[in-house]
C-alpha atoms as a PDB file:
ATOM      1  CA  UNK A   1       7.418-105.077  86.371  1.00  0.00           C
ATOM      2  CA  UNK A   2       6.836-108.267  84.734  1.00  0.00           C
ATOM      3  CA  UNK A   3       9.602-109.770  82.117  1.00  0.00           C
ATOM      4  CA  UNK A   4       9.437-112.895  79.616  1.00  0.00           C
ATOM      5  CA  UNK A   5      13.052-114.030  79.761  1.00  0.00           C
ATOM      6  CA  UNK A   6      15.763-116.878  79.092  1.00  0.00           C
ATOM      7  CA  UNK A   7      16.437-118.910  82.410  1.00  0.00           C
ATOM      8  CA  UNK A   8      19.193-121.503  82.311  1.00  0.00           C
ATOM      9  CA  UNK A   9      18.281-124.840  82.796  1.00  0.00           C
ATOM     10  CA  UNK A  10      19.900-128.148  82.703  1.00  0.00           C
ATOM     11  CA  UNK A  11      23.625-129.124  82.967  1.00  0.00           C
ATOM     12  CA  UNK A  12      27.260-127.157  83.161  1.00  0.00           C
ATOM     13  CA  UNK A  13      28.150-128.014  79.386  1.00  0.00           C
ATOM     14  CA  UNK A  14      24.519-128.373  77.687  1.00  0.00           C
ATOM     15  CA  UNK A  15      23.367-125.455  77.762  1.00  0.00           C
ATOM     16  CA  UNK A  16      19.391-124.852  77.420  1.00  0.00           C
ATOM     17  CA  UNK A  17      17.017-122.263  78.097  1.00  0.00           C
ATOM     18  CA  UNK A  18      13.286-121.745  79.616  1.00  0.00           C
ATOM     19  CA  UNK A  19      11.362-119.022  78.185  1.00  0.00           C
ATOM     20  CA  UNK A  20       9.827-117.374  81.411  1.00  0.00           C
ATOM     21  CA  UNK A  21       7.435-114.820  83.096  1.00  0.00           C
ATOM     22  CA  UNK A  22       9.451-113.293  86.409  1.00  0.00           C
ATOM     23  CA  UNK A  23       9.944-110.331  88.626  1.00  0.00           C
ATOM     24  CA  UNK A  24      12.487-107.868  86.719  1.00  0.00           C
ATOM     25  CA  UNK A  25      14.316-107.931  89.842  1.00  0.00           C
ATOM     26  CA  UNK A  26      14.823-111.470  90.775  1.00  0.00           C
ATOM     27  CA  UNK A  27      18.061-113.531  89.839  1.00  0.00           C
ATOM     28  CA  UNK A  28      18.376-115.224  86.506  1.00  0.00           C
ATOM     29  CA  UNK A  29      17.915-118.705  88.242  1.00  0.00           C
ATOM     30  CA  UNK A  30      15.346-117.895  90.870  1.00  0.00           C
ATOM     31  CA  UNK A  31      11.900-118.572  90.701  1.00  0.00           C
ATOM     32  CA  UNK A  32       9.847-117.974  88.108  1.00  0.00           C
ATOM     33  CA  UNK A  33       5.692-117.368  87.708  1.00  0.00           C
ATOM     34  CA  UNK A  34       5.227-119.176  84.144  1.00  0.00           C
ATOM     35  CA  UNK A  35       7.248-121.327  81.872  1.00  0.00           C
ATOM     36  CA  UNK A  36       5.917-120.267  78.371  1.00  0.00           C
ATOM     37  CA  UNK A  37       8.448-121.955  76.201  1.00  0.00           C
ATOM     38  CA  UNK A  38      12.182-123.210  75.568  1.00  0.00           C
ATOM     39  CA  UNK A  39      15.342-122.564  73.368  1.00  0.00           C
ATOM     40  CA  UNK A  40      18.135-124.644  72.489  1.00  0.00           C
ATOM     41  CA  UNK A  41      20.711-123.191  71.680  1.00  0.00           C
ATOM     42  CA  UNK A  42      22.884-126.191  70.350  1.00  0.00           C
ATOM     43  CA  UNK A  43      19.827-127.162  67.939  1.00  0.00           C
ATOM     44  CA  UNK A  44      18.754-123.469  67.319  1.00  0.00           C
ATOM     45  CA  UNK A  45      15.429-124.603  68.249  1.00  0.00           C
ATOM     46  CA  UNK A  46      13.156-121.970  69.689  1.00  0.00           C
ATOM     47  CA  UNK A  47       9.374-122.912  70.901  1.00  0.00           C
ATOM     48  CA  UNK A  48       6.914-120.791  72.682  1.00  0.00           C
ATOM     49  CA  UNK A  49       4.680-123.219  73.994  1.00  0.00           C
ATOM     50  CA  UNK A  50       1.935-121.068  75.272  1.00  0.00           C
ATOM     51  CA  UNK A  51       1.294-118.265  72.528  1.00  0.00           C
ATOM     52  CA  UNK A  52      -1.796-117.171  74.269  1.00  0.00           C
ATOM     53  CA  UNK A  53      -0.254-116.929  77.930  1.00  0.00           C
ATOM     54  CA  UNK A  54       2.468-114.348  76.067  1.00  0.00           C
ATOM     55  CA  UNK A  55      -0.318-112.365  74.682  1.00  0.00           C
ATOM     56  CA  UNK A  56      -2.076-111.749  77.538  1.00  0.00           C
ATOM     57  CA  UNK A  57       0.917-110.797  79.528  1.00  0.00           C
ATOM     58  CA  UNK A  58       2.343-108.501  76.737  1.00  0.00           C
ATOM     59  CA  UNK A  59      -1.288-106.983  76.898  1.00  0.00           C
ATOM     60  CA  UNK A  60      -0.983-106.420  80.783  1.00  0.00           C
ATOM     61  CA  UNK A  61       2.402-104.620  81.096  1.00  0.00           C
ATOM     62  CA  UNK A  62       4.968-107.168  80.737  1.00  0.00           C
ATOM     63  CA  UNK A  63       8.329-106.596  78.605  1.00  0.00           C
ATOM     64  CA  UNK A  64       9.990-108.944  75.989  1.00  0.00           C
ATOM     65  CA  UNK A  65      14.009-108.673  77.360  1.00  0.00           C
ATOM     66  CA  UNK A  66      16.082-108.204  74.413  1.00  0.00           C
ATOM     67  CA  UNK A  67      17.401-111.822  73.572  1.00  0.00           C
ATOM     68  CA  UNK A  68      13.795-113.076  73.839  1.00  0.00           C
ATOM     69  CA  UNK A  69      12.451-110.299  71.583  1.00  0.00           C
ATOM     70  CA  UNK A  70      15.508-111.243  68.737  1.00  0.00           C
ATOM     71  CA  UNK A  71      14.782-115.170  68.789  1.00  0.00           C
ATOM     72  CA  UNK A  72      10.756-114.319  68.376  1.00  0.00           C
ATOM     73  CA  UNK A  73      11.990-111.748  64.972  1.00  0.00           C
ATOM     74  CA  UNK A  74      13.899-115.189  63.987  1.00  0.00           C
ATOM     75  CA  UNK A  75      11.679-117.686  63.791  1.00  0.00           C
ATOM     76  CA  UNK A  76       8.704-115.280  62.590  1.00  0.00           C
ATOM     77  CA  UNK A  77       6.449-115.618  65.308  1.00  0.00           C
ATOM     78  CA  UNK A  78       3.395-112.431  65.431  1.00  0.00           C
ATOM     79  CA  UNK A  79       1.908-111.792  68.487  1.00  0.00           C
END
């Protein structure tokens, strides 16, 4: 099963965050199929760069994990 998911990018004390398209069952840091957008959490910025790319995969089976699924209710973004 497909997930769109945070992945931790960057350095040890700045945090930052891909928004990605992976295996359920692969690590948090492994490999990934699609980056589809980012999230900052020291700027509270949140970006989906690809709205199109998340439609189609939401349309195909893919799940929203939980975090992902809040920051999209935040920033009022409709898919």
């Amino acid at each position: 099963m497909l997930k769109i998911r945070l992945a931790r990018a960057w350095k040890k004390n700045s945090p930052f965050f891909r928004v990605v398209l992976t295996e359920h069952t692969a690590p948090t840091k492994s490999w990934f199929k699609e980056v589809l957008g980012f999230f900052n959490p020291i700027s509270k910025e949140f970006k989906i760069n690809n709205l199109e790319a998340v439609k189609k995969y939401l349309s195909c089976g893919a799940q929203l994990s939980p975090r992902v699924e809040k920051l999209i209710k935040i920033n009022n973004i409709t898919l």
